[in-house]
N, C-alpha and C. Protein backbone atom coordinates (compact mmCIF):
# COMPACT_ATOMS: atom_id res chain seq x y z
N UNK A 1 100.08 108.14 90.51
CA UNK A 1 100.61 106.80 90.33
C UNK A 1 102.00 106.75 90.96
N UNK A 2 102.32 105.83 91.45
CA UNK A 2 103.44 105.69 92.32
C UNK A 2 104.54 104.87 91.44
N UNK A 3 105.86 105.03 91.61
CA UNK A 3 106.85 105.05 90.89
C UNK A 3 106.85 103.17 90.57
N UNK A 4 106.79 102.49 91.86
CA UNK A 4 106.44 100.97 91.39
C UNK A 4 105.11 100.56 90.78
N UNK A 5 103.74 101.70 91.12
CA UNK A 5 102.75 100.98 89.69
C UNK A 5 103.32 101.18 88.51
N UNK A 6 104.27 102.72 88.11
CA UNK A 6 104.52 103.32 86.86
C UNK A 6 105.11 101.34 85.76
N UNK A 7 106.43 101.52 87.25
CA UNK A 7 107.01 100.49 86.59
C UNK A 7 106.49 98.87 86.05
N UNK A 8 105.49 98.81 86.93
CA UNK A 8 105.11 97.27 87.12
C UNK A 8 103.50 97.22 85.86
N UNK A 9 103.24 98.15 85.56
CA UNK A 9 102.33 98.47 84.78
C UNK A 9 102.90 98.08 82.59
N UNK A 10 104.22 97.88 82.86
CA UNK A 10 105.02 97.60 82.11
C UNK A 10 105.16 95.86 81.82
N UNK A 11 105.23 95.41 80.73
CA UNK A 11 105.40 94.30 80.96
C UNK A 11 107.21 93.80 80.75
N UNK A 12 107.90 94.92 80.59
CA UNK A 12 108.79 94.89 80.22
C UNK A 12 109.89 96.55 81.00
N UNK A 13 110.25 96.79 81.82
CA UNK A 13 110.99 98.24 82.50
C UNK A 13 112.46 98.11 82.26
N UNK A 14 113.01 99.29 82.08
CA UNK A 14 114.04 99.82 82.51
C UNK A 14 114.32 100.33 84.23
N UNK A 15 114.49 99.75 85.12
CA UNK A 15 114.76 99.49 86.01
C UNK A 15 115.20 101.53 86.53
N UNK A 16 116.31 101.47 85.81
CA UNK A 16 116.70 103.01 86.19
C UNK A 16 116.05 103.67 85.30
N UNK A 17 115.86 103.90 84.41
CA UNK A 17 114.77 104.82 84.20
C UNK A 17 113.51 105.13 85.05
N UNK A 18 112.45 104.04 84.61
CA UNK A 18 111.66 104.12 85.65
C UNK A 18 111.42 104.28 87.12
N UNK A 19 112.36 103.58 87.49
CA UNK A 19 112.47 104.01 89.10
C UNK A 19 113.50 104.43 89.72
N UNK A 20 114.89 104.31 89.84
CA UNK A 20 115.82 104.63 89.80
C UNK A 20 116.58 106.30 89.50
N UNK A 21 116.11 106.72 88.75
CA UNK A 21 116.72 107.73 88.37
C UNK A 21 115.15 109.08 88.86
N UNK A 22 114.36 108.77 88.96
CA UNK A 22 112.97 109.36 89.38
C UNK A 22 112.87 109.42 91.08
N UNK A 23 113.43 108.39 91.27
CA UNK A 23 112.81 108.30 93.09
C UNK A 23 113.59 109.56 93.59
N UNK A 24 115.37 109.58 93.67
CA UNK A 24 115.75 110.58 94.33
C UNK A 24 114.78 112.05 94.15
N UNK A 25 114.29 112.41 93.35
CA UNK A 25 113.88 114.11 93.15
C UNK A 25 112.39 114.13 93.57
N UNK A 26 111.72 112.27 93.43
CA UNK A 26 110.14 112.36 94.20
C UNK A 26 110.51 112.98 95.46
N UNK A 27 111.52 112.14 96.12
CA UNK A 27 111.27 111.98 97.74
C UNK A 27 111.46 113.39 98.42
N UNK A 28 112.73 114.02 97.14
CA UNK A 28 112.74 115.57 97.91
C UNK A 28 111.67 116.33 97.88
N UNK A 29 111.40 116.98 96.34
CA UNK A 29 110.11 117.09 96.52
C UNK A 29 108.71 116.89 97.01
N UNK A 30 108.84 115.68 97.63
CA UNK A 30 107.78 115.23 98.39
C UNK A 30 108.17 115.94 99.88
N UNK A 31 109.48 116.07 100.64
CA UNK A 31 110.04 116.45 101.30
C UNK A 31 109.40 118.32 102.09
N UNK A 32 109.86 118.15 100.43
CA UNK A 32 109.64 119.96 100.30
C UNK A 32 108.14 119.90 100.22
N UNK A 33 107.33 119.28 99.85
CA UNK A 33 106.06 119.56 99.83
C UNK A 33 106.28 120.46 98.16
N UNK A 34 106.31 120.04 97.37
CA UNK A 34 106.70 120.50 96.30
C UNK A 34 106.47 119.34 94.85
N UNK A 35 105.34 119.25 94.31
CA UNK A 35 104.35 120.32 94.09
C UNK A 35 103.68 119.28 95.08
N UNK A 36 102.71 120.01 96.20
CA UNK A 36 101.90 119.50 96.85
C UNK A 36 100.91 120.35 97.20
N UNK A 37 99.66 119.54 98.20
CA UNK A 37 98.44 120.61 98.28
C UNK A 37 98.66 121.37 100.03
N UNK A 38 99.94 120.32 100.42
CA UNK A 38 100.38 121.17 101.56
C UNK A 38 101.11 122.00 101.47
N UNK A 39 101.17 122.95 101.09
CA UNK A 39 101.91 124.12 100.66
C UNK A 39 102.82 124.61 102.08
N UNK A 40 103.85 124.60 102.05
CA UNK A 40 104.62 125.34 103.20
C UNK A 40 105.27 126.67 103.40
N UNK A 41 105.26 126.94 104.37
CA UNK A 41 106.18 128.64 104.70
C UNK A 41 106.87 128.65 104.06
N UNK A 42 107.75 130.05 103.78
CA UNK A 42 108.74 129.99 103.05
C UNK A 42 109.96 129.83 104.32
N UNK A 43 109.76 129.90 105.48
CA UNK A 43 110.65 129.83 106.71
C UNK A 43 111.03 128.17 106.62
N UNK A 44 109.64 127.78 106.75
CA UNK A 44 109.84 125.98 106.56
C UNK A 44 110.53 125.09 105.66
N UNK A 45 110.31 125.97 104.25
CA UNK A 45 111.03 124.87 103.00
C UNK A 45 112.49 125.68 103.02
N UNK A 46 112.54 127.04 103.74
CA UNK A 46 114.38 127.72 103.63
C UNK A 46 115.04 126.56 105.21
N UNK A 47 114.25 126.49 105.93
CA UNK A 47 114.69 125.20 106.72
C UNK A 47 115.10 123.93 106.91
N UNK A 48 113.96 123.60 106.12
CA UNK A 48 113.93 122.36 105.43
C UNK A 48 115.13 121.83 104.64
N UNK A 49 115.71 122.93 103.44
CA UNK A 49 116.70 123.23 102.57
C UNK A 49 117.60 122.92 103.41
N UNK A 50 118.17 123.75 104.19
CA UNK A 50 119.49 123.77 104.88
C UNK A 50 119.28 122.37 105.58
N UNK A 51 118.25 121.72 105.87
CA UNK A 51 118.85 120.74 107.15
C UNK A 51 119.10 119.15 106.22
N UNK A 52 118.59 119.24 105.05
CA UNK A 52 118.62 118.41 103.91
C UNK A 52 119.83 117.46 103.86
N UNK A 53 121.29 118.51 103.54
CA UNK A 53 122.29 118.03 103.31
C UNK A 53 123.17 117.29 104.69
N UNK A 54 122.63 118.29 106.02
CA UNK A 54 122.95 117.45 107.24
C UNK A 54 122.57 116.57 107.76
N UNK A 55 120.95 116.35 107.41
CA UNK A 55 120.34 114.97 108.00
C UNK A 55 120.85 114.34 106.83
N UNK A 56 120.65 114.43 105.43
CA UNK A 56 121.25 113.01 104.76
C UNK A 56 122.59 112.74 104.69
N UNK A 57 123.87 113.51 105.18
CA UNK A 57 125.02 112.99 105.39
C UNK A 57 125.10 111.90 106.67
N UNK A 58 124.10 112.58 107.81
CA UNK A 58 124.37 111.72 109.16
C UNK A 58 124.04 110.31 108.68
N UNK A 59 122.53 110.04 108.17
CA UNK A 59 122.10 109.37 107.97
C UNK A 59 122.82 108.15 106.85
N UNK A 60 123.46 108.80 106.22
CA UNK A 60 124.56 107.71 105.31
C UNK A 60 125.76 107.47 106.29
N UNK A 61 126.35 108.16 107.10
CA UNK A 61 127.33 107.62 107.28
C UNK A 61 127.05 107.30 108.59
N UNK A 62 126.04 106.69 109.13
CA UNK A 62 125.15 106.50 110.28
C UNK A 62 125.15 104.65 109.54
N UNK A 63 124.33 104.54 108.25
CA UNK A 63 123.76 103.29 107.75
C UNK A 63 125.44 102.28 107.40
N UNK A 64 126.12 103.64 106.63
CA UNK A 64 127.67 102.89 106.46
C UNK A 64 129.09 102.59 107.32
N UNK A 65 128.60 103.48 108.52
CA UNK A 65 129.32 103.11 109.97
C UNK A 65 128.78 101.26 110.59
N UNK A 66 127.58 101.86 110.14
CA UNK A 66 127.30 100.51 110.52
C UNK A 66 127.16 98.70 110.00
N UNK A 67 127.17 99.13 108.70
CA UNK A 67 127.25 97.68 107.89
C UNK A 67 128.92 97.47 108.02
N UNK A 68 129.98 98.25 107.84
CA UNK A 68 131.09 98.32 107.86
C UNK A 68 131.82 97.54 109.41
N UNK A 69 130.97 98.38 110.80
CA UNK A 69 131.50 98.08 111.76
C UNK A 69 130.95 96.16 111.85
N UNK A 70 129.51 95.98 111.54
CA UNK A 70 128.86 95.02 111.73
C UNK A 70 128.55 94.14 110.39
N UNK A 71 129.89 93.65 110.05
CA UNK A 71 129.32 92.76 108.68
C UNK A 71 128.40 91.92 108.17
N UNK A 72 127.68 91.27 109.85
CA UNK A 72 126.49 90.12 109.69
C UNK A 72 124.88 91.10 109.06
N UNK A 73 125.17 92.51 109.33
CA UNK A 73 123.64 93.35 109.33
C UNK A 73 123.62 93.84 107.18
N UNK A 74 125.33 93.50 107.12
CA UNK A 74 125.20 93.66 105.62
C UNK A 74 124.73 92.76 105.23
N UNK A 75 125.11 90.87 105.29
CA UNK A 75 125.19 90.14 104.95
C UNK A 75 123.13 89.90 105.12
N UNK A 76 122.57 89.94 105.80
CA UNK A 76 121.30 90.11 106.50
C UNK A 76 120.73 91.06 105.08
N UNK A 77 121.00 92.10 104.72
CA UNK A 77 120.46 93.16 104.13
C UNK A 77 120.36 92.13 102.41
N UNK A 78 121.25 91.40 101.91
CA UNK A 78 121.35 91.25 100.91
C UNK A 78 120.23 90.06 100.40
N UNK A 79 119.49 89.87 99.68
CA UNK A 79 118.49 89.04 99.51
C UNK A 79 118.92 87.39 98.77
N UNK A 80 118.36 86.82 99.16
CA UNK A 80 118.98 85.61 98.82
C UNK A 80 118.59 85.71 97.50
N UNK A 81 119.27 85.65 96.46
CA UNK A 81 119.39 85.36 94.95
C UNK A 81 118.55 84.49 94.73
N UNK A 82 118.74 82.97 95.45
CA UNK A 82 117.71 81.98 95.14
C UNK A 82 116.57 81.77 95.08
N UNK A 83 115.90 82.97 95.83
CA UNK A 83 114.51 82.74 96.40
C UNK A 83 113.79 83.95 95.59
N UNK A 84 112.31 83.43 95.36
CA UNK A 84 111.73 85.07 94.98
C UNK A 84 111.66 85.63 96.09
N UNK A 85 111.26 86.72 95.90
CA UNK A 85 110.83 87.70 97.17
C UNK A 85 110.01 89.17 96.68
N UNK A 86 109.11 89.59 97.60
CA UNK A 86 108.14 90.63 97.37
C UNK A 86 109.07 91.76 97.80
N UNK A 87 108.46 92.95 96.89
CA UNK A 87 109.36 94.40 97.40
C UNK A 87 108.21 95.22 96.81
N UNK A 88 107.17 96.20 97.84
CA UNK A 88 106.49 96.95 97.64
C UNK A 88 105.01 96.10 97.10
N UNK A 89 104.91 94.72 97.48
CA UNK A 89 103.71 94.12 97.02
C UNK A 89 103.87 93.74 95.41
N UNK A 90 105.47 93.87 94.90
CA UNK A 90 105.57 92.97 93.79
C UNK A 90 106.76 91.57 93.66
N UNK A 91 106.32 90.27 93.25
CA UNK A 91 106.80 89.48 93.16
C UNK A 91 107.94 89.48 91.98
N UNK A 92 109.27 89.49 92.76
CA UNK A 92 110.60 89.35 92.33
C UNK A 92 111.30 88.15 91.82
N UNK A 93 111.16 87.55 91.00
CA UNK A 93 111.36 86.31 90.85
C UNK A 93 112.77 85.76 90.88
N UNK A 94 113.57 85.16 91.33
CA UNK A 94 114.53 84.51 91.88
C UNK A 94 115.67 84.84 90.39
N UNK A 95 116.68 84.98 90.76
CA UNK A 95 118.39 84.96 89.73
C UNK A 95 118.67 83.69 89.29
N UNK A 96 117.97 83.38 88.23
CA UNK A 96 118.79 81.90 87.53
C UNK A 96 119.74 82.13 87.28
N UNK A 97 120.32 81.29 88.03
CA UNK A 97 122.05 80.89 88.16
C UNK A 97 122.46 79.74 87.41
């Protein structure tokens, strides 16, 4: 079951509990192949390990070089409050304001 059925299966979530505080350690583990039925070298996941902390530093300060340099791609990123909107095939229903 995937972390948005877990949640949406709820008629009622904790937002970080359920998904939030779970996703970071899926994705590594999923990463690592850990627990999986693709089992990897031990050369691959001691690889894997080390390149972890360098691809996800580039990659943040890659995403935050860039909303920073380009304020319209932040402004773009943020969802209009007013409107519903789908995320993962579930309907988000709009911020009464």
């Amino acid at each position: 079951m995937t972390l948005i059925d877990a949640t949406a299966s709820h008629d009622e979530a904790d937002l970080i509990e359920t998904l939030v505080l779970p996703l970071p350690i899926r994705v590594l583990t999923g990463m690592l192949g850990v627990p999986g039925e693709d089992r990897r070298t031990e050369h691959e996941l001691t690889s894997m390990v080390c390149l972890l902390p360098i691809t996800g530093h580039e990659a943040t300060v890659t995403l935050i070089g860039t909303l920073v340099t380009h304020p319209e791609q932040l402004a773009r990123s943020r969802p209009d409050e007013t409107e519903e909107f789908e995320l993962a095939g579930v309907n988000i229903p709009a911020n009464p304001s």
